[in-house]
Protein backbone atom coordinates (compact mmCIF):
# COMPACT_ATOMS: atom_id res chain seq x y z
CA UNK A 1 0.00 0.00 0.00
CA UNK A 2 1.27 3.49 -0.59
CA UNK A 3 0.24 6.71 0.00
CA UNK A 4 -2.23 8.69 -2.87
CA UNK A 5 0.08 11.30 -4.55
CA UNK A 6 -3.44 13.43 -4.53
CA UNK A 7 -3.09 14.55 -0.94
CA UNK A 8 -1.83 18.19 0.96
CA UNK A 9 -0.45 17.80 4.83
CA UNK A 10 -1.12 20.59 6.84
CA UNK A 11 -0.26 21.22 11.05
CA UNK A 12 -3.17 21.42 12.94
CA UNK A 13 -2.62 24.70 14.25
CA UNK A 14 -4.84 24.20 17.46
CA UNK A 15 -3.48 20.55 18.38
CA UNK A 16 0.48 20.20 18.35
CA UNK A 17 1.39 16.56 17.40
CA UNK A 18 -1.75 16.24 14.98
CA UNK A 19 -1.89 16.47 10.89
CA UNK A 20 -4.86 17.32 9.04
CA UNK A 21 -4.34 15.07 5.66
CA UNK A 22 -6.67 16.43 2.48
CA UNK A 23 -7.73 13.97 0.10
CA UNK A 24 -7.76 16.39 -3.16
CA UNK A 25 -9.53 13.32 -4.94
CA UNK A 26 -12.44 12.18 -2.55
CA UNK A 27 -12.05 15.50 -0.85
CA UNK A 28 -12.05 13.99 1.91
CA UNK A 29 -10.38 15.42 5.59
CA UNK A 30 -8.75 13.26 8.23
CA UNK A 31 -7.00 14.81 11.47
CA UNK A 32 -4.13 12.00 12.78
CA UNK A 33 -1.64 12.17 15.34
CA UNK A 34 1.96 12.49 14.02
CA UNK A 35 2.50 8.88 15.44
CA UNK A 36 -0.11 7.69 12.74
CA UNK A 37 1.13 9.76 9.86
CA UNK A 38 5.00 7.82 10.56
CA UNK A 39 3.03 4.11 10.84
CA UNK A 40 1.07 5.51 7.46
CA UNK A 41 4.74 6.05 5.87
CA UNK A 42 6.22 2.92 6.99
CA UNK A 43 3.60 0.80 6.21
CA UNK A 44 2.74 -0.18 9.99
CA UNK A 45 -0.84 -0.28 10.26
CA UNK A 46 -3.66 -2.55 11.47
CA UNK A 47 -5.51 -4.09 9.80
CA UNK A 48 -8.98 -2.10 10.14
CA UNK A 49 -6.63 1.51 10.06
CA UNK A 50 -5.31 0.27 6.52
CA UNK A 51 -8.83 -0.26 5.64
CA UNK A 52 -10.23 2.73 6.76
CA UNK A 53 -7.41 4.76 4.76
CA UNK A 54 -8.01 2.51 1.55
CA UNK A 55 -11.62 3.52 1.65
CA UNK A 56 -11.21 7.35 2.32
CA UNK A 57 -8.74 7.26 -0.01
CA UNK A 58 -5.78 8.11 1.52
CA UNK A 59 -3.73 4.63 0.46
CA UNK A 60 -3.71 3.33 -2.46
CA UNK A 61 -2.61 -0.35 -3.85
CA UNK A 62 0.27 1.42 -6.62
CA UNK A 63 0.61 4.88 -7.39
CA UNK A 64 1.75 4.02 -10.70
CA UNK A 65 -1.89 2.22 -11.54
CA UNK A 66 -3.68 5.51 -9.75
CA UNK A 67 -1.49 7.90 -12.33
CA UNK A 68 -3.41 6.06 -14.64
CA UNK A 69 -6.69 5.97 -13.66
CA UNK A 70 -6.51 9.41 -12.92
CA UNK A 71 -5.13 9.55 -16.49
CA UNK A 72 -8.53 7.87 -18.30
CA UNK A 73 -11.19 9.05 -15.25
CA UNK A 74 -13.18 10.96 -18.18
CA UNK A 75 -13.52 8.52 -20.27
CA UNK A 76 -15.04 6.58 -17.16
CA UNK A 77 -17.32 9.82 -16.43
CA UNK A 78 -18.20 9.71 -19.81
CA UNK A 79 -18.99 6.06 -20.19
CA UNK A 80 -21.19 5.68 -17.15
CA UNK A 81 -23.07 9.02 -17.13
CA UNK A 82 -26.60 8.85 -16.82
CA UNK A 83 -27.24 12.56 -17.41
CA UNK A 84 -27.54 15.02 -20.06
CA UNK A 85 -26.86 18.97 -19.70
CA UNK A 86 -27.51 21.60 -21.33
CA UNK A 87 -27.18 25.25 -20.65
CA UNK A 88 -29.52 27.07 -23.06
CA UNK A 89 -29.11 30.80 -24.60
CA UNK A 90 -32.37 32.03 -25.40
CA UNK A 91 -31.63 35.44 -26.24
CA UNK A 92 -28.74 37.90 -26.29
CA UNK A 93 -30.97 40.63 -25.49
CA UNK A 94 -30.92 42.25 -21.79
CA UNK A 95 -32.51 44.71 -19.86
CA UNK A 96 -29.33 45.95 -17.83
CA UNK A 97 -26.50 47.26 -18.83
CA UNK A 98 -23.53 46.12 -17.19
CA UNK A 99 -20.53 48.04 -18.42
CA UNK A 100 -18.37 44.67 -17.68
CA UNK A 101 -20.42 41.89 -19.56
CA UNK A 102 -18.21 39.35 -20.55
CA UNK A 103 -20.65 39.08 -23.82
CA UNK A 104 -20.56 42.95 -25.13
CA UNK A 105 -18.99 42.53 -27.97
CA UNK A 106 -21.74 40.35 -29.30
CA UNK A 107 -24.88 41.21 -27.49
CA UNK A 108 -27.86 42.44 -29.39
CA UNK A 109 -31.79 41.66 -30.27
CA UNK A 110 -31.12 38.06 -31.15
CA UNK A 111 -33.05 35.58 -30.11
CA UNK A 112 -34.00 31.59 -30.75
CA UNK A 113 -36.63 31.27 -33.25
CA UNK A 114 -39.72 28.80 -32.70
CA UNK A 115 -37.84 26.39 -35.42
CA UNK A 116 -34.31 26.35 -33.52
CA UNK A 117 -36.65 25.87 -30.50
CA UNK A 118 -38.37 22.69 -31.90
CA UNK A 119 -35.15 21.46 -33.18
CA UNK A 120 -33.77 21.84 -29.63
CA UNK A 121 -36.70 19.80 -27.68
CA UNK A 122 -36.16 16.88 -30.43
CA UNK A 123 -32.58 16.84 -29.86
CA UNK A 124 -33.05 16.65 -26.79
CA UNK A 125 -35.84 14.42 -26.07
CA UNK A 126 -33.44 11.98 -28.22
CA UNK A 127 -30.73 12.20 -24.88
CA UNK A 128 -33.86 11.06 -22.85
CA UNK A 129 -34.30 7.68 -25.57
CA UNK A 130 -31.00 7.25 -24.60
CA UNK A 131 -32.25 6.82 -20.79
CA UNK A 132 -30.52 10.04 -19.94
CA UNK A 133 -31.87 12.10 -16.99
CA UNK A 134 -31.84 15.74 -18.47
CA UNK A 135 -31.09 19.30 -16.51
CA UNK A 136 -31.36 22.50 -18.67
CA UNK A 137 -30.33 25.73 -17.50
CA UNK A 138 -31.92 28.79 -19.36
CA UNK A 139 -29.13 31.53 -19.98
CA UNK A 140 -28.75 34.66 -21.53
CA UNK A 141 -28.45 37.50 -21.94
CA UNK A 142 -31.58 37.56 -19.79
CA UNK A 143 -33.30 34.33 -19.97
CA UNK A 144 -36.68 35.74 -18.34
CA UNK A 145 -37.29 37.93 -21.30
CA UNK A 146 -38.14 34.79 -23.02
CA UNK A 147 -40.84 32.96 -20.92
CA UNK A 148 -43.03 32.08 -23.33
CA UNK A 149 -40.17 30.12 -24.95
CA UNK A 150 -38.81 28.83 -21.70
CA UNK A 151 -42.37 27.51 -21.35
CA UNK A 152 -42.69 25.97 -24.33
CA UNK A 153 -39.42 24.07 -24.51
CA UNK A 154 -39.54 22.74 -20.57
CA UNK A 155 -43.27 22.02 -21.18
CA UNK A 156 -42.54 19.21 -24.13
CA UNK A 157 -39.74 18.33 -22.03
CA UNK A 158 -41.30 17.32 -18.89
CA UNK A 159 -44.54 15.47 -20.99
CA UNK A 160 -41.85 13.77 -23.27
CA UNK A 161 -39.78 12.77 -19.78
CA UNK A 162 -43.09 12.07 -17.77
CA UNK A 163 -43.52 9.25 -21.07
CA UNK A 164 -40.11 7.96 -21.24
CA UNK A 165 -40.06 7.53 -16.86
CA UNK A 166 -36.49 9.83 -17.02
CA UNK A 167 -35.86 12.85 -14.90
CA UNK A 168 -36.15 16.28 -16.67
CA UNK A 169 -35.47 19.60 -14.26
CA UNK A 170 -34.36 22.84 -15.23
CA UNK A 171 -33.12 26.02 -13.36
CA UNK A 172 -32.46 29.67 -14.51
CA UNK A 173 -29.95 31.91 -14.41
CA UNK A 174 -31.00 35.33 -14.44
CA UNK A 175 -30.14 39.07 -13.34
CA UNK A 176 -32.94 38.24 -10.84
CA UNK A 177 -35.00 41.76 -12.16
CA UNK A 178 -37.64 39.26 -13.22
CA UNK A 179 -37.98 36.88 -11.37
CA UNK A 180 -41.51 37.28 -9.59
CA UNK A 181 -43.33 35.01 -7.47
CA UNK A 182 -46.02 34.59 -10.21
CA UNK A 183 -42.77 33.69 -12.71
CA UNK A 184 -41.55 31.27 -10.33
CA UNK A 185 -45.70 29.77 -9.73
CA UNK A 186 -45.77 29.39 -13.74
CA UNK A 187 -42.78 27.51 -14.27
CA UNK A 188 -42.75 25.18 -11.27
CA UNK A 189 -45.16 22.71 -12.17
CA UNK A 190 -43.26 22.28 -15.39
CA UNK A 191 -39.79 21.85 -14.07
CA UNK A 192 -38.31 24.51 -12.28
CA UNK A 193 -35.64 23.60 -9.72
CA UNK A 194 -33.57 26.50 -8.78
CA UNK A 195 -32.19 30.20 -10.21
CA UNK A 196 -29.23 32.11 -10.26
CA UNK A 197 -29.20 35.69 -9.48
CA UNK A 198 -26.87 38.24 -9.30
CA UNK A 199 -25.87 40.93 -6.59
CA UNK A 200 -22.57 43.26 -6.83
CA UNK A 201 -22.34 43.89 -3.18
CA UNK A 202 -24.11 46.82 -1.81
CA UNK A 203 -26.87 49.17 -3.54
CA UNK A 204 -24.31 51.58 -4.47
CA UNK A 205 -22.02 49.39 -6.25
CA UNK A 206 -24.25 47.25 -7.62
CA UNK A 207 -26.60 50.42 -9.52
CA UNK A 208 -23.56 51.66 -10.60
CA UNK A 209 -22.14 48.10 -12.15
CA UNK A 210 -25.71 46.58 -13.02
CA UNK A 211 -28.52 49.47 -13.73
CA UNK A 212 -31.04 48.78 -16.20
CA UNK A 213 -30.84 49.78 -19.86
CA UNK A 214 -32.60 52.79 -18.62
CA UNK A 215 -30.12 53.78 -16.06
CA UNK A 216 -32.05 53.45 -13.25
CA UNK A 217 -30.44 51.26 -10.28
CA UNK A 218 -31.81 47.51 -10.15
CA UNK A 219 -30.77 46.45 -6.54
CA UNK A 220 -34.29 47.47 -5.24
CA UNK A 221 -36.35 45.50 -7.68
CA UNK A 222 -33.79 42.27 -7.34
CA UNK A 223 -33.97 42.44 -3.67
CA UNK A 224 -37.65 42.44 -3.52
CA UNK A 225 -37.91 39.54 -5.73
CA UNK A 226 -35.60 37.72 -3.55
CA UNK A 227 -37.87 38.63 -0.86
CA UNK A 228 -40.77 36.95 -2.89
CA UNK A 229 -39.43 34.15 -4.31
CA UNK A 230 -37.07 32.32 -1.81
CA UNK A 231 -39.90 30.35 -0.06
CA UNK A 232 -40.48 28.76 -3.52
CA UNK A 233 -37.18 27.21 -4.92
CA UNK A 234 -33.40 27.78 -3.62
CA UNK A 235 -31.44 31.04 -4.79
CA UNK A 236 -28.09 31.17 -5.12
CA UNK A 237 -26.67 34.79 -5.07
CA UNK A 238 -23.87 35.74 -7.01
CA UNK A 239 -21.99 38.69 -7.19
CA UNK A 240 -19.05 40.05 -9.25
CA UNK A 241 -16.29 42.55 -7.85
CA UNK A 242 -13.17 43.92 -9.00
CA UNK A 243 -9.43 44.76 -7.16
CA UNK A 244 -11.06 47.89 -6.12
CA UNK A 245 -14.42 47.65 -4.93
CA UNK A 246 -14.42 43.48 -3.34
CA UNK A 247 -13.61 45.11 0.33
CA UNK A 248 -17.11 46.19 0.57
CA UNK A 249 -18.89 43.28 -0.77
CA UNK A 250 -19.54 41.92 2.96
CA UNK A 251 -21.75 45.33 3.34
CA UNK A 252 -24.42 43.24 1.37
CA UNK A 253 -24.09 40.46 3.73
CA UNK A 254 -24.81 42.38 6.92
CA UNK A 255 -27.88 44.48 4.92
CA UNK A 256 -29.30 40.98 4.42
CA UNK A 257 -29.16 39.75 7.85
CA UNK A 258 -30.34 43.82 8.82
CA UNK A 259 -33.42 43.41 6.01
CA UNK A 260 -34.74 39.61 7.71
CA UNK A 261 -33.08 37.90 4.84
CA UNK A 262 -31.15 35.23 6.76
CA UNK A 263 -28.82 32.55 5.42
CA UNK A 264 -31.85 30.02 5.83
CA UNK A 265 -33.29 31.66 3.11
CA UNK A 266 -30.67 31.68 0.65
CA UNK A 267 -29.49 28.51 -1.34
CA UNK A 268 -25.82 29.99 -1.87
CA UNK A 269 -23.73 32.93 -1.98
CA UNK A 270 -20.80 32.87 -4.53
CA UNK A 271 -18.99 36.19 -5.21
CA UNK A 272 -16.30 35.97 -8.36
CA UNK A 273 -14.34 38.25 -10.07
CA UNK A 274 -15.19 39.78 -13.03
CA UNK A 275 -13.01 39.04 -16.07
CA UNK A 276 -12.21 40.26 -19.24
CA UNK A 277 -14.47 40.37 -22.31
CA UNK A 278 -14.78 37.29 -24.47
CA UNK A 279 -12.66 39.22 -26.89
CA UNK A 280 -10.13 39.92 -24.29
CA UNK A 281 -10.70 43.33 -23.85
CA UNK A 282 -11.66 45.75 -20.44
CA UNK A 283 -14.61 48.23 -20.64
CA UNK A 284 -12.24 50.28 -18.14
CA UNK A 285 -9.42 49.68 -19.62
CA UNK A 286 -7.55 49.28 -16.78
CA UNK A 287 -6.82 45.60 -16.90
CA UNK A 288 -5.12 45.07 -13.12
CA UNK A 289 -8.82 45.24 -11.80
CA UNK A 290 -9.96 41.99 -13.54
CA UNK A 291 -9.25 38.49 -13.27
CA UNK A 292 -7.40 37.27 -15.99
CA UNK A 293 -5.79 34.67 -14.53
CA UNK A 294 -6.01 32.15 -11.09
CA UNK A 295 -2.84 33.39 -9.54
CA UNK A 296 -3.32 36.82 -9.43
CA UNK A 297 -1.85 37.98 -5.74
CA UNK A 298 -4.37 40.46 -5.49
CA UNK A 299 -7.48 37.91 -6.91
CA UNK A 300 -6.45 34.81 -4.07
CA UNK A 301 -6.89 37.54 -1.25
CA UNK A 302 -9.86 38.41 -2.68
CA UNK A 303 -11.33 35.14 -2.70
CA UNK A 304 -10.00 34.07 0.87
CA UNK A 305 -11.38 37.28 2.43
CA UNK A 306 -15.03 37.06 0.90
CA UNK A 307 -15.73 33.08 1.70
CA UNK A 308 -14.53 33.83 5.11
CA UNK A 309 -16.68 36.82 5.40
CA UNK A 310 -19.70 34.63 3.57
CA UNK A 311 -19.43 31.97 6.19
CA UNK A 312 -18.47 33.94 9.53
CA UNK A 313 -22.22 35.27 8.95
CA UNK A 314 -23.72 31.90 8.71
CA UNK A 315 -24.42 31.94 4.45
CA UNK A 316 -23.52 28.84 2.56
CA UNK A 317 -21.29 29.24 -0.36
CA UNK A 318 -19.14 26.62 -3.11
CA UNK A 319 -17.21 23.84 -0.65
CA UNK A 320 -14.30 21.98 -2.45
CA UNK A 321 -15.09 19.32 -4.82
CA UNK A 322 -13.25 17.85 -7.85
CA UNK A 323 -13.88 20.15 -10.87
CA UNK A 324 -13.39 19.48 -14.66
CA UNK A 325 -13.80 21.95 -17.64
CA UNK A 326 -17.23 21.21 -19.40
CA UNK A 327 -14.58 20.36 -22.35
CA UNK A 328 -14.19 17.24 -20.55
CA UNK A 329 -17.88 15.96 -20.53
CA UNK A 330 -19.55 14.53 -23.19
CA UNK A 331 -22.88 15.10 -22.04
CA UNK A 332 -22.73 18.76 -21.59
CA UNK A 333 -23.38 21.29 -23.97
CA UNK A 334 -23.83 25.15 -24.10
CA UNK A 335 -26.67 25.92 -26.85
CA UNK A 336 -26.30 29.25 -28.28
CA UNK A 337 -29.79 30.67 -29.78
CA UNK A 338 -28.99 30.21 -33.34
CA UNK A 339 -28.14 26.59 -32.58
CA UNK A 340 -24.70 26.61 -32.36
CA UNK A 341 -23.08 24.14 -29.67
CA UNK A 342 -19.80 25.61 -27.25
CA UNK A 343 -18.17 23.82 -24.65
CA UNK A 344 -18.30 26.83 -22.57
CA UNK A 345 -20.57 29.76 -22.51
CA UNK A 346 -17.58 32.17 -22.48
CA UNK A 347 -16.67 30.73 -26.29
CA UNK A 348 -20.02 32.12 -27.81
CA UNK A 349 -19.69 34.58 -30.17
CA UNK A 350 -16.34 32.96 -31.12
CA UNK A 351 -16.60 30.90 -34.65
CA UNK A 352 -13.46 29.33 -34.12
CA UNK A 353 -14.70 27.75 -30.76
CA UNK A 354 -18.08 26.63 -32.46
CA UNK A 355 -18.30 22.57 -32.16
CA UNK A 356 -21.43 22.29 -33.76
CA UNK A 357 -24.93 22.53 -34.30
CA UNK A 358 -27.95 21.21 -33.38
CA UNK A 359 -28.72 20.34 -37.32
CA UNK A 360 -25.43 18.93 -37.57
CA UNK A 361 -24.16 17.45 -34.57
CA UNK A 362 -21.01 17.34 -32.25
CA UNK A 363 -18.06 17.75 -34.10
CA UNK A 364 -14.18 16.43 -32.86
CA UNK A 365 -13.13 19.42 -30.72
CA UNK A 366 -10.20 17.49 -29.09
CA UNK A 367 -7.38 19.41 -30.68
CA UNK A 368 -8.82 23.19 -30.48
CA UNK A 369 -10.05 23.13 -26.78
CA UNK A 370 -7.04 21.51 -25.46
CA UNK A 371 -8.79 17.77 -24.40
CA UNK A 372 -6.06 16.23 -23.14
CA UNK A 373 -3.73 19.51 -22.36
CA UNK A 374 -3.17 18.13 -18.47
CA UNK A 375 -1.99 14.81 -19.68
CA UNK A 376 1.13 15.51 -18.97
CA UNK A 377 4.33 14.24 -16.33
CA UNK A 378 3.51 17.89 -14.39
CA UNK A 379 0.05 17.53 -14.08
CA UNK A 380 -0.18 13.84 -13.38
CA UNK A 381 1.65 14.11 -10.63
CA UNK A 382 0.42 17.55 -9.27
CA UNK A 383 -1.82 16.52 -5.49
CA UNK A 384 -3.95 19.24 -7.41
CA UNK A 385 -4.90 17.45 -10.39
CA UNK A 386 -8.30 16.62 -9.32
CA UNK A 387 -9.48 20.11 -8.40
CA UNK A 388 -8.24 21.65 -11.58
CA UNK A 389 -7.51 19.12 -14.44
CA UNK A 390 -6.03 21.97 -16.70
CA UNK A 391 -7.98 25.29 -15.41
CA UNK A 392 -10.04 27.05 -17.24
CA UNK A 393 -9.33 27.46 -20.70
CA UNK A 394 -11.39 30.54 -21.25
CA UNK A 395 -8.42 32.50 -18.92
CA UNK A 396 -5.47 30.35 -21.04
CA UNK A 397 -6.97 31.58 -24.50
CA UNK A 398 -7.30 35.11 -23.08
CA UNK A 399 -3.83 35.15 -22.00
CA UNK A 400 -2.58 33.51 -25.49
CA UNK A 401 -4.64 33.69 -28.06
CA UNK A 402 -5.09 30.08 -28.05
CA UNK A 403 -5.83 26.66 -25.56
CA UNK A 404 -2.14 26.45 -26.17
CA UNK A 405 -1.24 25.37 -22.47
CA UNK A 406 -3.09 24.78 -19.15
CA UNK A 407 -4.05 27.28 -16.99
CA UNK A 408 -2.33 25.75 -13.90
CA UNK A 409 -3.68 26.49 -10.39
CA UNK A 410 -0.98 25.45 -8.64
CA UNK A 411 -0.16 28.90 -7.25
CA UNK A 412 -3.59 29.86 -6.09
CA UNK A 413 -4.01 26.32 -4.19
CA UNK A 414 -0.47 26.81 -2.50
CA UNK A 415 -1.94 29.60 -1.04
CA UNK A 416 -5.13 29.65 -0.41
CA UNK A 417 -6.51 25.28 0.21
CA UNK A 418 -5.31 25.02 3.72
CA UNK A 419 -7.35 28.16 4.84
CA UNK A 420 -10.08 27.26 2.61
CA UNK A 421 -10.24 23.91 4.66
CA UNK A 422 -9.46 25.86 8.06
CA UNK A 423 -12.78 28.02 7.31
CA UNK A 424 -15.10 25.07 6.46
CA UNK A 425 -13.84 23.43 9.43
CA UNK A 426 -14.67 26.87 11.89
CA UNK A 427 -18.15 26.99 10.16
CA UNK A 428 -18.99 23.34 10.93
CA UNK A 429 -18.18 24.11 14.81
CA UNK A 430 -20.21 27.28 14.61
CA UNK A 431 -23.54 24.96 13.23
């Protein structure tokens, strides 16, 4: 037996002569004494302690045989799945007009017609003859300008999944401006799950970084939808901040608990940076204030301070877990509203990151968004290979021009996974 080569050591900082061992694969936590960790090493355990370890994880019959499974575990995924997603662009149109939007250099009045619509329900309902479960989530520009459609296509979706005995649910993500309580009524009974909004911290910020197309702030009218709506399906805030302005983001926190709107109520809060334009480039023009890439000094203290501030008030937000690029899966798609496919929703509005179409099909993508990029002697035998298999290539082509190289993480998990697993473990003694 040997130890996984997926796995940080860390002191426990409150118990001298104890090790808190992070399985990076299972995510899994153990806290042994030092005396454990040398018996671990020198392969001097009981019986029952080996097979503890082997299940958790931790050992391993040949490092050499996990390289390699770690090597093929998508094709595994991607053999034994028994669900199909999609993430669906209805329209490109908006009412806001966030002076950051990743998609402003393509946005406009387009929309998916009635026939792309119809093509995308029998594509679709062909995953579920497969015996595939199927999640959609409605995207945009702002998906809730589209209801009618979003009723429509989840409507033959649940009948055609109530007939084939499959799973169909769907969720939203939307700038939250719409999302009523009567919405929400309407499109339960036909699938509705969850939704997505978005917050940029407090009112100020946030009217100044998200007003409708009219100018006029939209905080007020999210809020109260919030206040409407979160009895009926989970939310899960988001929020996006730059170098300048993340500091105040907790502001929105306290307000909630102020305004009665207590972690209870909320699925999730997530705050992320924004990042550059899909074509790269910085409404501000001052490109130090963006994300652009996982190891920015500036972005990882960002981060660290706003989960911490998330959970010290009692909000859930994202918990560690392994994490692939969508390029990865074979049963997830982005949909653009023409009928394109993407691997990514950041590629649309790109032709040279197109993979498809509904009319025509998947087509091999391997080479241009970088498949097997991580399958090399570095990233094999990186302990962070499961919680990053490459990055994201959306940053890497930003940076290049092209899915030329990974975009390794390495840096931002050096610094910031043992306090990310400190935190969760201070919030599960606070519950």
């Amino acid at each position: 037996m040997e130890l996984t080569r997926y796995m940080k050591a860390f002191p426990s900082d409150n118990r001298p002569g104890r090790t808190l061992l992070y399985n990076t694969r299972r995510c899994a936590l153990l806290d042994v004494s030092d005396e454990l960790l040398e018996r671990i090493r020198a392969e001097k355990l009981a019986d029952r302690e080996q097979e503890t370890l082997m299940k958790l994880g931790f050992l391993v019959q040949s490092r050499v045989l996990e390289r390699e499974e770690m090597r093929t575990c998508f094709e595994r995924v991607n053999r034994d799945s028994r669900k199909f997603n999609a993430i669906v662009t209805l329209t490109l149109d908006c009412n806001l007009a966030c002076p950051y939007c990743y998609e402003g250099n393509f946005r406009g009045h387009f929309s998916m017609s009635e026939a792309t619509a119809n093509l995308l329900a029998v594509r679709l309902i062909e995953r579920m003859d497969e015996g595939l479960s199927l999640c959609v989530t409605f995207y945009g520009g702002e998906a809730l300008l589209k209801q009618q459609l979003i009723q429509q296509i989840a409507g033959e979706l649940s009948g055609a999944a109530r007939e084939r005995n499959v799973n169909f649910e769907f969720n939203v993500v939307t700038n939250g401006t719409l999302l009523t309580r009567k919405v929400v009524e309407s499109l339960l009974p036909l699938g509705l799950k969850g939704a997505k909004l978005t917050l940029d911290g407090p009112r100020d910020i946030h009217d100044l970084q998200r007003p409708f197309v009219s100018g006029r702030g939209s905080f007020d009218a999210i809020v109260s939808n919030i206040r409407e709506t979160w009895d009926l399906l989970p939310l899960q805030i988001g929020g996006n901040y730059t170098r300048h302005n993340y500091h105040r983001y907790p502001e929105l926190l306290d307000w909630f608990l102020k305004e009665g709107i207590t972690p209870e109520q909320l699925d999730m809060v997530v705050f992320s940076p924004v990042t550059p334009r899909s074509d790269g480039s910085v409404v501000s023009g001052d490109l130090s204030s963006v994300c652009s890439c996982s190891d920015e000094p500036w972005m990882i203290q960002a981060s660290m301070f706003l989960r911490a501030e998330i959970l010290n008030r009692g909000f859930k937000t994202m918990k560690m877990k392994p994490s692939g690029c969508m390029v990865e899966f074979k049963n997830d798609w982005v949909v653009g509203y023409d009928g394109g496919l993407y691997k990514c929703p950041a590629f649309m509005g790109d032709e040279s990151l197109r993979v498809g179409s509904l009319a025509g099909g998947i087509e091999d993508y391997s080479h241009s968004h970088g498949m097997d990029i991580w399958k090399c002697d570095e990233c094999l035998d990186c302990s962070y290979l499961p919680l990053c298999f490459g990055g994201c290539r959306f940053l890497q082509r930003l940076r290049t021009g092209s899915i030329d190289n990974v975009d390794c993480q390495r840096t931002f998990f050096d610094a910031a996974l043992e306090e990310i697993i400190t935190q969760d473990l201070a919030a599960r003694e606070k519950q």
